[in-house]
Structures are given as structure tokens and as C-alpha cells.
C-alpha atoms as a PDB file:
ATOM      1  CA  UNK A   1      30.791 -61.235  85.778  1.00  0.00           C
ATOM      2  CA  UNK A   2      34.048 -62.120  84.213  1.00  0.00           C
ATOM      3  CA  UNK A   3      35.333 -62.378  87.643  1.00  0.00           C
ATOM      4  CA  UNK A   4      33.027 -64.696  88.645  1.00  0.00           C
ATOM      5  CA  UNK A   5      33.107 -66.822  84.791  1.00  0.00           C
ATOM      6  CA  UNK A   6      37.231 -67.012  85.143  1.00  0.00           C
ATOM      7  CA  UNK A   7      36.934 -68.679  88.664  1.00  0.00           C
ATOM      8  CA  UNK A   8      34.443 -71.209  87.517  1.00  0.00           C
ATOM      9  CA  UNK A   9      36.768 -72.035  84.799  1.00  0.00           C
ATOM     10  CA  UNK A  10      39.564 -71.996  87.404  1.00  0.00           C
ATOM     11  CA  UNK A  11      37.817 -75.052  89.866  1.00  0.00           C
ATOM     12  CA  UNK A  12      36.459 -76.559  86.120  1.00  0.00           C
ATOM     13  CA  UNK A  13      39.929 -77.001  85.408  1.00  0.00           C
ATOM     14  CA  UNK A  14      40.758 -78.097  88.656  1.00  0.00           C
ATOM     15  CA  UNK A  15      38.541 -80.984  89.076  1.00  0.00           C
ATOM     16  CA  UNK A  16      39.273 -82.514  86.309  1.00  0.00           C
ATOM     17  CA  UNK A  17      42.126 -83.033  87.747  1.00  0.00           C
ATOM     18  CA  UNK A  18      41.413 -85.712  90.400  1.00  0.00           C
ATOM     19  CA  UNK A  19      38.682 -86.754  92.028  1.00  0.00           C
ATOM     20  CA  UNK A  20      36.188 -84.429  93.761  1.00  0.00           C
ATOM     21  CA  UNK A  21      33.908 -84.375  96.524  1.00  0.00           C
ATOM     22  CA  UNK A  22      30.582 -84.957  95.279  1.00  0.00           C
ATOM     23  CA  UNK A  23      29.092 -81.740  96.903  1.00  0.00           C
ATOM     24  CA  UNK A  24      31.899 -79.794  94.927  1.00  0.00           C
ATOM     25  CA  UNK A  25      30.924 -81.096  91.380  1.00  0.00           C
ATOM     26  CA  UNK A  26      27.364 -80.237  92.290  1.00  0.00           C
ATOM     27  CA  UNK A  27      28.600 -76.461  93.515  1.00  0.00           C
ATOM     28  CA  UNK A  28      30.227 -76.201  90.416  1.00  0.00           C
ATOM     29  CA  UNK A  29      27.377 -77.488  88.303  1.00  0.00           C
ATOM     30  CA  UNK A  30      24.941 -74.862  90.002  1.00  0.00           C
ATOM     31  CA  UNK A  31      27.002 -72.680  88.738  1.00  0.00           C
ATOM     32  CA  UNK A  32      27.571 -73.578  85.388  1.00  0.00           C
ATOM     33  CA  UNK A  33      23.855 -73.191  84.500  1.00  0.00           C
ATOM     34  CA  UNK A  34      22.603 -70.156  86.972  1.00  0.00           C
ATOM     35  CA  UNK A  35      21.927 -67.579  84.852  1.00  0.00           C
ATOM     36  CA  UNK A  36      20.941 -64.909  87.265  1.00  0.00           C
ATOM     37  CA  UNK A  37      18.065 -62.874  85.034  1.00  0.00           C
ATOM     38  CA  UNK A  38      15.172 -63.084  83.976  1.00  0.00           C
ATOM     39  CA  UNK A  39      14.299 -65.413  81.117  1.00  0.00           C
ATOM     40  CA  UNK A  40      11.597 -66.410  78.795  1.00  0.00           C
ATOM     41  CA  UNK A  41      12.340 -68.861  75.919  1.00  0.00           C
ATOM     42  CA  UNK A  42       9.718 -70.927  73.794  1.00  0.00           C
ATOM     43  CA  UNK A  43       9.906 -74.525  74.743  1.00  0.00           C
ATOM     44  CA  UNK A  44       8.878 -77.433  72.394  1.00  0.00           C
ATOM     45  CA  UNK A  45       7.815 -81.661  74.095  1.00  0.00           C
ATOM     46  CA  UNK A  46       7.669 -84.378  71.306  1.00  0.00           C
ATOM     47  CA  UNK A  47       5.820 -87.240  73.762  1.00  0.00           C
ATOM     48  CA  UNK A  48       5.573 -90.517  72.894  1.00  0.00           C
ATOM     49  CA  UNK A  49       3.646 -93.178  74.732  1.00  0.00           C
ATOM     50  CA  UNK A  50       2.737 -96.144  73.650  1.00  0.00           C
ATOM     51  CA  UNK A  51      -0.919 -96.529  73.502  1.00  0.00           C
ATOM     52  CA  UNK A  52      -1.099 -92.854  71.894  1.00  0.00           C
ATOM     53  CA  UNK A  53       1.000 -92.609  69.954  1.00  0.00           C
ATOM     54  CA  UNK A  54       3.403 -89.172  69.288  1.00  0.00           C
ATOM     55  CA  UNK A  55       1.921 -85.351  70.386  1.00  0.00           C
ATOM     56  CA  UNK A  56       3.873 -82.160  70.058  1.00  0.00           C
ATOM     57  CA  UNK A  57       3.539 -79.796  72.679  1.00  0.00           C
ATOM     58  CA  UNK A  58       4.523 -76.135  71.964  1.00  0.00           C
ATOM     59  CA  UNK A  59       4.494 -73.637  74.785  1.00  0.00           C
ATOM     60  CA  UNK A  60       5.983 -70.237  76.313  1.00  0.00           C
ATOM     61  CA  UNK A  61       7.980 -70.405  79.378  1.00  0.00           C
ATOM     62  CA  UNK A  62       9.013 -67.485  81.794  1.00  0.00           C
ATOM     63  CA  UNK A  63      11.209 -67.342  84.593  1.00  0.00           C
ATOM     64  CA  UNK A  64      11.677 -64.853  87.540  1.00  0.00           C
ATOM     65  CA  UNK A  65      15.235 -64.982  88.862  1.00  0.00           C
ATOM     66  CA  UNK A  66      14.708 -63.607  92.409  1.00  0.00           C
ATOM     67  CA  UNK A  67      12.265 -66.645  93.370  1.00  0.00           C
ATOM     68  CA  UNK A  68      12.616 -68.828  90.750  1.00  0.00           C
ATOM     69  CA  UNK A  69       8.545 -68.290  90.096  1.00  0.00           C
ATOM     70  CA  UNK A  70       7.860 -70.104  86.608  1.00  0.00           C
ATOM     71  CA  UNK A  71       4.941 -69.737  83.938  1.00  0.00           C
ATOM     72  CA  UNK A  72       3.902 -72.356  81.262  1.00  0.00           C
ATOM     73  CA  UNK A  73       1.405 -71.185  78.710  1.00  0.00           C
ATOM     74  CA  UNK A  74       0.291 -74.160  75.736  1.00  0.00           C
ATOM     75  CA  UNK A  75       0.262 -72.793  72.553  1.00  0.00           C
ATOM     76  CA  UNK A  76      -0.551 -76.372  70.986  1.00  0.00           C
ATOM     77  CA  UNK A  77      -1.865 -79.236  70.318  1.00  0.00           C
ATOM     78  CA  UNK A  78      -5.472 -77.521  69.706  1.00  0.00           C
ATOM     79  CA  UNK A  79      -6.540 -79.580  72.785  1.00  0.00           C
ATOM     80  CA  UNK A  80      -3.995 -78.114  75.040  1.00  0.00           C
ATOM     81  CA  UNK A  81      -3.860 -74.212  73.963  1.00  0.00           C
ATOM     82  CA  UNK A  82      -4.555 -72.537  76.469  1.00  0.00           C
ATOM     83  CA  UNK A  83      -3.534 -74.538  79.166  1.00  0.00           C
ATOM     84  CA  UNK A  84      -0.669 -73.568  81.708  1.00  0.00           C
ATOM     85  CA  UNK A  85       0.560 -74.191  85.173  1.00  0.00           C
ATOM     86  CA  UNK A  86       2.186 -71.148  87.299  1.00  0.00           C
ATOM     87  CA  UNK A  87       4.837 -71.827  90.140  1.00  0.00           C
ATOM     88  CA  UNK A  88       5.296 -68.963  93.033  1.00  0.00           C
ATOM     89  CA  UNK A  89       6.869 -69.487  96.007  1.00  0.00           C
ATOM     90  CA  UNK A  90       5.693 -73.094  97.478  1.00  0.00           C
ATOM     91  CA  UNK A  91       2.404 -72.772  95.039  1.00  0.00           C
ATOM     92  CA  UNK A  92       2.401 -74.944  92.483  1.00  0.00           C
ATOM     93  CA  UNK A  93      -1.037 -74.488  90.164  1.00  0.00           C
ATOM     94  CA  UNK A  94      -2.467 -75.850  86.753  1.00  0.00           C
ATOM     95  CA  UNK A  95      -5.148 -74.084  84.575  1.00  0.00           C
ATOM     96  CA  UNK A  96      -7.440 -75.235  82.728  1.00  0.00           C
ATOM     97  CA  UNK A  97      -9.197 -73.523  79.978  1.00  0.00           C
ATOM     98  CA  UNK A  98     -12.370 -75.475  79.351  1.00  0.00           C
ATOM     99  CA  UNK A  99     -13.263 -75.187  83.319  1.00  0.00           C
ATOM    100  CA  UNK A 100     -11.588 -71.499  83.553  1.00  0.00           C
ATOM    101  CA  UNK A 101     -10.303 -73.131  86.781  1.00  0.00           C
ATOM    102  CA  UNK A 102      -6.829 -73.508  88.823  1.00  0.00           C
ATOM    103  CA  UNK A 103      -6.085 -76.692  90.793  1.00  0.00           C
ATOM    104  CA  UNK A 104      -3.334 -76.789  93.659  1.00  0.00           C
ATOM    105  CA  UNK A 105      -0.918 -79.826  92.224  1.00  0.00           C
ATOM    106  CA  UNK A 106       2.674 -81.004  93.362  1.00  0.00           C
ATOM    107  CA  UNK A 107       5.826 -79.878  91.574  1.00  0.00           C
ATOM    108  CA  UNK A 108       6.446 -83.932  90.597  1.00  0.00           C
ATOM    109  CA  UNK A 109       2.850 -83.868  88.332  1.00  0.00           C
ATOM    110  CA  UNK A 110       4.200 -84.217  84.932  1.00  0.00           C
ATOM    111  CA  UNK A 111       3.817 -81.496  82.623  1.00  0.00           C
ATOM    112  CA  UNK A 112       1.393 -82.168  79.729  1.00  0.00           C
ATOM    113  CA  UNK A 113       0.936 -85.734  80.547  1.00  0.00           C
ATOM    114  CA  UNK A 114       4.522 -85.785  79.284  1.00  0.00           C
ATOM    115  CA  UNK A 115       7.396 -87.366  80.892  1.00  0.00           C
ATOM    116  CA  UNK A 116       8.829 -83.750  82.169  1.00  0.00           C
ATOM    117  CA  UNK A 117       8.088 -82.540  85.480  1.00  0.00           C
ATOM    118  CA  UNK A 118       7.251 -79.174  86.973  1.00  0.00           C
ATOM    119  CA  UNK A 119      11.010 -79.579  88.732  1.00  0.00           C
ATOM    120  CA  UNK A 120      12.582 -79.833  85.750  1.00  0.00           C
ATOM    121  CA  UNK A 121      11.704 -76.182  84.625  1.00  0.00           C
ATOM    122  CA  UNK A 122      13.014 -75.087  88.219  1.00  0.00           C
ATOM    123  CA  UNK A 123      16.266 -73.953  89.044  1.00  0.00           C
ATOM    124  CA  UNK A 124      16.476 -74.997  92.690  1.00  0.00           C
ATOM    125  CA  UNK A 125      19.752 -75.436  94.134  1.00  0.00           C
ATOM    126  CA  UNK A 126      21.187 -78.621  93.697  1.00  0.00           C
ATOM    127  CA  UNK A 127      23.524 -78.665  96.864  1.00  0.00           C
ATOM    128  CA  UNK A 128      20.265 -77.744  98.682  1.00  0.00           C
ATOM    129  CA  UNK A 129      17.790 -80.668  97.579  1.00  0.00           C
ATOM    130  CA  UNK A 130      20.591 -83.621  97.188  1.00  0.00           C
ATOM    131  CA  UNK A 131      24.232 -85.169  98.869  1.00  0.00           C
ATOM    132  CA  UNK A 132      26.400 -87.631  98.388  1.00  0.00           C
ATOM    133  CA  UNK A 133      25.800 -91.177  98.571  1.00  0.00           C
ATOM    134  CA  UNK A 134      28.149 -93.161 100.820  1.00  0.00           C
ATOM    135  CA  UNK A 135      28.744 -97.065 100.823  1.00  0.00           C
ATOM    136  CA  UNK A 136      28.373 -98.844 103.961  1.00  0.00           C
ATOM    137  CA  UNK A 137      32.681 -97.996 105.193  1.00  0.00           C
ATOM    138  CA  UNK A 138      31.378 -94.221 104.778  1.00  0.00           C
ATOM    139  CA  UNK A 139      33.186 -93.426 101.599  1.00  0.00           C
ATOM    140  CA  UNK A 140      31.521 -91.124  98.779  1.00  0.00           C
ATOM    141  CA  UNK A 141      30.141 -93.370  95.971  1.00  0.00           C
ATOM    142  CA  UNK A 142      31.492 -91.961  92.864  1.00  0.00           C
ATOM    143  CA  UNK A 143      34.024 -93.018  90.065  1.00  0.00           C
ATOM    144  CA  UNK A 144      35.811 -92.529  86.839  1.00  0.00           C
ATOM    145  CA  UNK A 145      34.217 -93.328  84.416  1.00  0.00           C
ATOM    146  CA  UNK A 146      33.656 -93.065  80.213  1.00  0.00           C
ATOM    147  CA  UNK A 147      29.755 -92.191  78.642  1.00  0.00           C
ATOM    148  CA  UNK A 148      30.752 -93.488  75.566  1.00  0.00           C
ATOM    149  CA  UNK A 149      34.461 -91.264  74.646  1.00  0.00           C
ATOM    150  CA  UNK A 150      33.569 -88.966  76.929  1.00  0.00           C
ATOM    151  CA  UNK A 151      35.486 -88.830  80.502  1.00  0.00           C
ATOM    152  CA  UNK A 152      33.191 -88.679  82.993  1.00  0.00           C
ATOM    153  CA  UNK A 153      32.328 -88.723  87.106  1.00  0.00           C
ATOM    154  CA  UNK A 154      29.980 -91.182  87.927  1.00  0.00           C
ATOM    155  CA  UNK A 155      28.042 -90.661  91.430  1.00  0.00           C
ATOM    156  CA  UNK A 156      25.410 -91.234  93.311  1.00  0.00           C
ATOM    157  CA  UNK A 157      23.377 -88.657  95.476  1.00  0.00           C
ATOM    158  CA  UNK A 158      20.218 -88.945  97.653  1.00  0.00           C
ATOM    159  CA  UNK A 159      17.401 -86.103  98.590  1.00  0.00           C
ATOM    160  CA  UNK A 160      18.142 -83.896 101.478  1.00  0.00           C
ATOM    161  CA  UNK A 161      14.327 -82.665 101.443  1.00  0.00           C
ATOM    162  CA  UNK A 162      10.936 -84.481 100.890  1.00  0.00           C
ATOM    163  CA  UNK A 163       9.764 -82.358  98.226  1.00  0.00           C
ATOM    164  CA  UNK A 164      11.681 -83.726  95.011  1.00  0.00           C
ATOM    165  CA  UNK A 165      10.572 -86.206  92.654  1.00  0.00           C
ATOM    166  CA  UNK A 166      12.942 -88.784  92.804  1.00  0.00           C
ATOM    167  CA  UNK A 167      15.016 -89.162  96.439  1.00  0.00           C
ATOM    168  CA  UNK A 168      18.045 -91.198  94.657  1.00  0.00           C
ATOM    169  CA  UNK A 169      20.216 -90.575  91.201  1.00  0.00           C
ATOM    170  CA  UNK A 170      22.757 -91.528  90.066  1.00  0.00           C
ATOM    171  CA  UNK A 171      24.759 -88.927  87.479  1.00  0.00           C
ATOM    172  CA  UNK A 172      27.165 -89.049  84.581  1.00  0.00           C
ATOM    173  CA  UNK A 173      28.759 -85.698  84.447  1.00  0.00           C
ATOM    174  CA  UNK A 174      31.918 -84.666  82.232  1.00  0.00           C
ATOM    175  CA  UNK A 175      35.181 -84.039  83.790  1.00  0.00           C
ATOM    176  CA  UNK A 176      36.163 -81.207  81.658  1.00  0.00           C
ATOM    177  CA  UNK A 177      33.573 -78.750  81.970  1.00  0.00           C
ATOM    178  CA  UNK A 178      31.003 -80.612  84.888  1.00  0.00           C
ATOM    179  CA  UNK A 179      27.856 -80.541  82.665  1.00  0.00           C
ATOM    180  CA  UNK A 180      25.522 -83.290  83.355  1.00  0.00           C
ATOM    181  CA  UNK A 181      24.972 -85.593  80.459  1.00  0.00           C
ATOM    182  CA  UNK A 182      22.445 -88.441  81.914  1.00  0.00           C
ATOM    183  CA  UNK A 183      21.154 -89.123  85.025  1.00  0.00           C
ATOM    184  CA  UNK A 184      18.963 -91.835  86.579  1.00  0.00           C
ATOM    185  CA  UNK A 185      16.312 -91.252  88.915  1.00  0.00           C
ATOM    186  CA  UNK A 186      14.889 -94.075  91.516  1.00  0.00           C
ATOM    187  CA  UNK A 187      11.508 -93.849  93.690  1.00  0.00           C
ATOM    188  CA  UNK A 188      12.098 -94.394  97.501  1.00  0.00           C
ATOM    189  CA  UNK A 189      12.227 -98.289  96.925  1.00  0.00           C
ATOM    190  CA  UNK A 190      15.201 -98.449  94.738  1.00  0.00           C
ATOM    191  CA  UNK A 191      12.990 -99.044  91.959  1.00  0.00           C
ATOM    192  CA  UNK A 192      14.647 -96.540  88.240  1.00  0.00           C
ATOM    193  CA  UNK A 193      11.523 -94.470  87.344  1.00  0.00           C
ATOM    194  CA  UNK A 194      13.551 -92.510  84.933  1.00  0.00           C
ATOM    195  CA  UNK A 195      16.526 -91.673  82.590  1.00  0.00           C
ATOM    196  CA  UNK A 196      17.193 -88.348  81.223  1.00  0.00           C
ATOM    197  CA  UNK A 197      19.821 -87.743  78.888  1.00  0.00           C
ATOM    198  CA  UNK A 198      21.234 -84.388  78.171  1.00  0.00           C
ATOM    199  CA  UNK A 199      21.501 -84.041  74.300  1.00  0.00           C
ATOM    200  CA  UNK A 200      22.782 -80.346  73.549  1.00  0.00           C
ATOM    201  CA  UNK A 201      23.840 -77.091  75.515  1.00  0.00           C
ATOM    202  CA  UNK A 202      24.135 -73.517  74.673  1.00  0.00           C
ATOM    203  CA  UNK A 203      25.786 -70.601  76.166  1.00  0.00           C
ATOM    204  CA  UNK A 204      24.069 -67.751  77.208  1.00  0.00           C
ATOM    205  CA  UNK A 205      25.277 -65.010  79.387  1.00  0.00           C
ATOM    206  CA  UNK A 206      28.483 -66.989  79.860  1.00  0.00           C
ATOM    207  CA  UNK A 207      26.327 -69.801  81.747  1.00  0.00           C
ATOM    208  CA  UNK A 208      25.196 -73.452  80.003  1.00  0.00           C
ATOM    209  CA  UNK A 209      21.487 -73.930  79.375  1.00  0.00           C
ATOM    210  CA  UNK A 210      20.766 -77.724  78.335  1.00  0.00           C
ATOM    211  CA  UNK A 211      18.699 -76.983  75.244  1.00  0.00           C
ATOM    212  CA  UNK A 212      17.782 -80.727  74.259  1.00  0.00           C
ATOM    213  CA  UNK A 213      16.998 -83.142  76.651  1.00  0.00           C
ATOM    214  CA  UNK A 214      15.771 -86.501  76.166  1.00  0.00           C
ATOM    215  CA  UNK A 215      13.902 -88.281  79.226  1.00  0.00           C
ATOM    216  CA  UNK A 216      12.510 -92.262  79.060  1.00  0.00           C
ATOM    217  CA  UNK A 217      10.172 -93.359  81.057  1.00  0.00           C
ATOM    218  CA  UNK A 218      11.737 -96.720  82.713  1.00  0.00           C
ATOM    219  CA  UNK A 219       8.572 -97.769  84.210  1.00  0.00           C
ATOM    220  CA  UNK A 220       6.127 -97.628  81.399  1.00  0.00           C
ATOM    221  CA  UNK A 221       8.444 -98.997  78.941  1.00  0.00           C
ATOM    222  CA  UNK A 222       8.576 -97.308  75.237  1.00  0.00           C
ATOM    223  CA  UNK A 223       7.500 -93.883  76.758  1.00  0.00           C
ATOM    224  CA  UNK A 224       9.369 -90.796  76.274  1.00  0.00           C
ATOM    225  CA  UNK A 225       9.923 -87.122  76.045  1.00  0.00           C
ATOM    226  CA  UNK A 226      12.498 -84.754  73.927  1.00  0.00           C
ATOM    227  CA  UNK A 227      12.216 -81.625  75.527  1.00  0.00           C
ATOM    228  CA  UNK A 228      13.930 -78.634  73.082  1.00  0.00           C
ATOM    229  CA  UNK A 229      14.062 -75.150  74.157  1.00  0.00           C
ATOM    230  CA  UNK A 230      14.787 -72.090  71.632  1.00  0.00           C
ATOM    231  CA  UNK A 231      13.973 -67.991  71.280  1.00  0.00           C
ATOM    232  CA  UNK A 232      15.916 -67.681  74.564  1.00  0.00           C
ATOM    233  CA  UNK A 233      15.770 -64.210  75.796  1.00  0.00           C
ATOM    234  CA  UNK A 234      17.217 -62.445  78.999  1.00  0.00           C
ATOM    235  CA  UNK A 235      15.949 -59.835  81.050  1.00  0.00           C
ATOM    236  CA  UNK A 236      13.826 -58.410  83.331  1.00  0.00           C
ATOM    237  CA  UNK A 237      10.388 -59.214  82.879  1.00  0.00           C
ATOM    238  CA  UNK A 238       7.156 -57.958  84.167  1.00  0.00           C
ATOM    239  CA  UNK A 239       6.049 -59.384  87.495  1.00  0.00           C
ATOM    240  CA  UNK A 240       2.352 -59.419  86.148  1.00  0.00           C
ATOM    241  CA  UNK A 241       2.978 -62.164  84.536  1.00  0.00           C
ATOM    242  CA  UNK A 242       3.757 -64.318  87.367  1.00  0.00           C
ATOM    243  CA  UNK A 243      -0.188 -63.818  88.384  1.00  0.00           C
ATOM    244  CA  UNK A 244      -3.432 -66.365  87.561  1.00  0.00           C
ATOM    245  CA  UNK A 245      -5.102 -63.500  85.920  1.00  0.00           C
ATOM    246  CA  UNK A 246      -1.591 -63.090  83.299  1.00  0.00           C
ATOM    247  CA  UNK A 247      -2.187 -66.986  82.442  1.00  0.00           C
ATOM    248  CA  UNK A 248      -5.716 -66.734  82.740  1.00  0.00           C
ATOM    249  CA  UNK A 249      -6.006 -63.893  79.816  1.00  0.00           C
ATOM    250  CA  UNK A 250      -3.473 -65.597  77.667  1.00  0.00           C
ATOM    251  CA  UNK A 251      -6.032 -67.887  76.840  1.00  0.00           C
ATOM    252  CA  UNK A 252      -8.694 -64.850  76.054  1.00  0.00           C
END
């Protein structure tokens, strides 16, 4: 572990340097944030939309490490307790309560109704999904640039694989430590669906975990989602409770 924490640092240090390949800032954000346990942490969504006004979602969150298998379980509003969606393997599934039922969804249905994503509670691989962006003479599309004070590498990447949300992005990442800080995500057409800015990190286990995130919804203008996650705990957990009877007798 220290090892493996010191070498990180080591190529951190290094890229700040000069400018990277894109694929090696994306290695090295991977591992910034892989925290290879278990984990369950309470997670909290303050959504606003514009015709609704502001909800607060509150909800548990579990994660298996060896498949990256994910549960959501609503603990409010009243209207949403209950509720849940379960990830395993290329399953993606959503519960509902009031019908006791589970319906087969894709990992881009937003969580909630909210702007957040079932992807963004994944951990999937980033050099696996997305590459560099090139210009039409071939060369990488990235730059120096500043997010406010803060030095940054400016990029743009494009989906390897069908099964991702948004197939372009463009990324704002810090120089000294690689942690993303805002990224922009654009449908197949060009067109920005998205902006997500990330507000606050914490270490755990020597890794980052992005506990405030902020993502605005660029095609229905004035919506928006602060995602905050707390209660973050490590270690193995039961497989039970990657199962639709676990989520299904939460709500019991």
C-alpha cells in the first residue's frame, strides 16, 4: 500500500511537470480515487428543477469492489423511501415500492429524477470507457490552462465503448495532484448536456473520494444537482446485499 501511494505521488509529481499524454493523466486519475474495498457511505441529492422546485434526496449506498456491483436504497423524501436501483454485472435494475416491482433500465437513467446518473456511482475504468481527442494534424487536444488560480490540464476525450452517457468531455483537472475539478459532457451531436463541478475531496485509505459534487443540467436550463456523500465506511461487506430480495426487504 505505501508502495503503491509513494509511486502515485512519484508520476503526480512528475506530470506536473510538463505536459502529459492524455491517457497518462487519466491512469493516474484512476488511481487517485480506486479505493480497492468495500464501501458503503450515506449519500445526500439537493435537486432543483425549475417547475418543482427544490427536493432532498437521502439514501444508503454500497459498493462491492471485486465487480463494482452498486446498491441505492431511498431513505427520503416520504415519496421516495423505499425506492432503490441495484447494479450487478451488466444488470442495471430500479425498484419500486408501491408496485413491489423491478424494471431492467440503462446505467444513463438518472437517479431520482435528479441530474446524477447510475454511472456516476460506478467506478469503471476511465482508460477503458474514454481516449484522447486529437485535432485534425493528429495531435492530442489538451492545454495549460488556469480554473480560476488553480493550474490546470485542459483536454478533451471521446468514448471508446457505446455504453456511457455522454461519448465526448472535455476536463479541467489540476496539475499538482490530477483530481478532476469540472468536466463537460456532450451527446453524440456536439450538443453540452452537462457540467459537473467537483466541489470537495476527502482522503480515505490514502485514495481521493470527491465528496461534493455539483452537476447543471445545460439542456434544461436552471436545473441542478449537489450530490454530498458522508458516514464513509470501508470494508468487506456482505454479498447479500447485492441481491433484489436485500433491497426488496429494506423497504419491509
Amino acid at each position: 500500500m505505501i508502495k503503491r501511494i509513494l509511486t502515485a505521488l512519484l508520476l503526480t509529481a512528475s506530470l506536473a511537470a510538463a505536459q502529459p499524454p492524455i491517457v497518462t493523466i487519466l491512469k493516474a486519475m484512476q488511481d487517485n480515487v480506486s479505493i480497492n474495498t468495500d464501501v458503503r457511505a450515506m449519500v445526500s441529492m439537493t435537486q432543483q428543477k425549475v417547475d418543482q422546485g427544490t427536493k432532498l434526496f437521502e439514501m444508503a449506498y454500497y459498493r462491492r469492489d471485486r465487480d463494482d456491483a452498486f446498491l441505492i436504497a431511498f431513505a427520503a423524501p416520504e415519496s421516495e423511501k423505499g425506492n432503490g436501483y441495484l447494479r450487478v454485472e451488466d444488470n442495471f435494475w430500479m425498484y419500486r415500492v408501491n408496485t413491489r416491482t423491478f424494471q431492467h433500465i440503462n446505467r444513463d437513467e438518472s437517479i431520482g429524477g435528479s441530474d446524477a446518473k447510475g454511472e456516476d456511482f460506478e467506478t469503471r475504468r476511465l482508460t477503458e470507457l474514454y481516449q484522447g481527442e486529437t485535432d485534425a494534424a493528429g495531435k492530442e487536444i489538451i492545454a495549460a490552462d488556469k480554473l480560476g488560480s488553480i493550474p490546470v490540464w485542459r483536454f478533451q476525450i471521446k468514448a471508446k465503448v457505446a455504453d456511457v452517457s455522454y461519448p465526448f468531455r472535455t476536463l479541467w483537472v489540476r496539475q499538482d495532484n490530477l483530481l478532476s475539478l469540472k468536466q463537460l459532457s456532450y451527446s453524440s451531436s456536439r450538443t453540452l448536456m452537462n457540467t459537473a463541478y467537483y466541489l470537495k475531496y476527502t482522503q480515505v485509505l490514502g485514495k481521493y473520494v470527491p465528496i461534493e459534487q455539483m452537476f447543471i443540467d445545460e439542456f434544461e436550463k436552471g436545473n441542478k444537482t449537489i450530490v454530498k456523500i458522508s458516514g464513509i465506511v470501508t470494508g468487506k461487506l456482505d454479498d447479500k446485499i447485492f441481491t433484489k430480495a436485500y433491497l426488496e426487504n429494506l423497504s419491509n
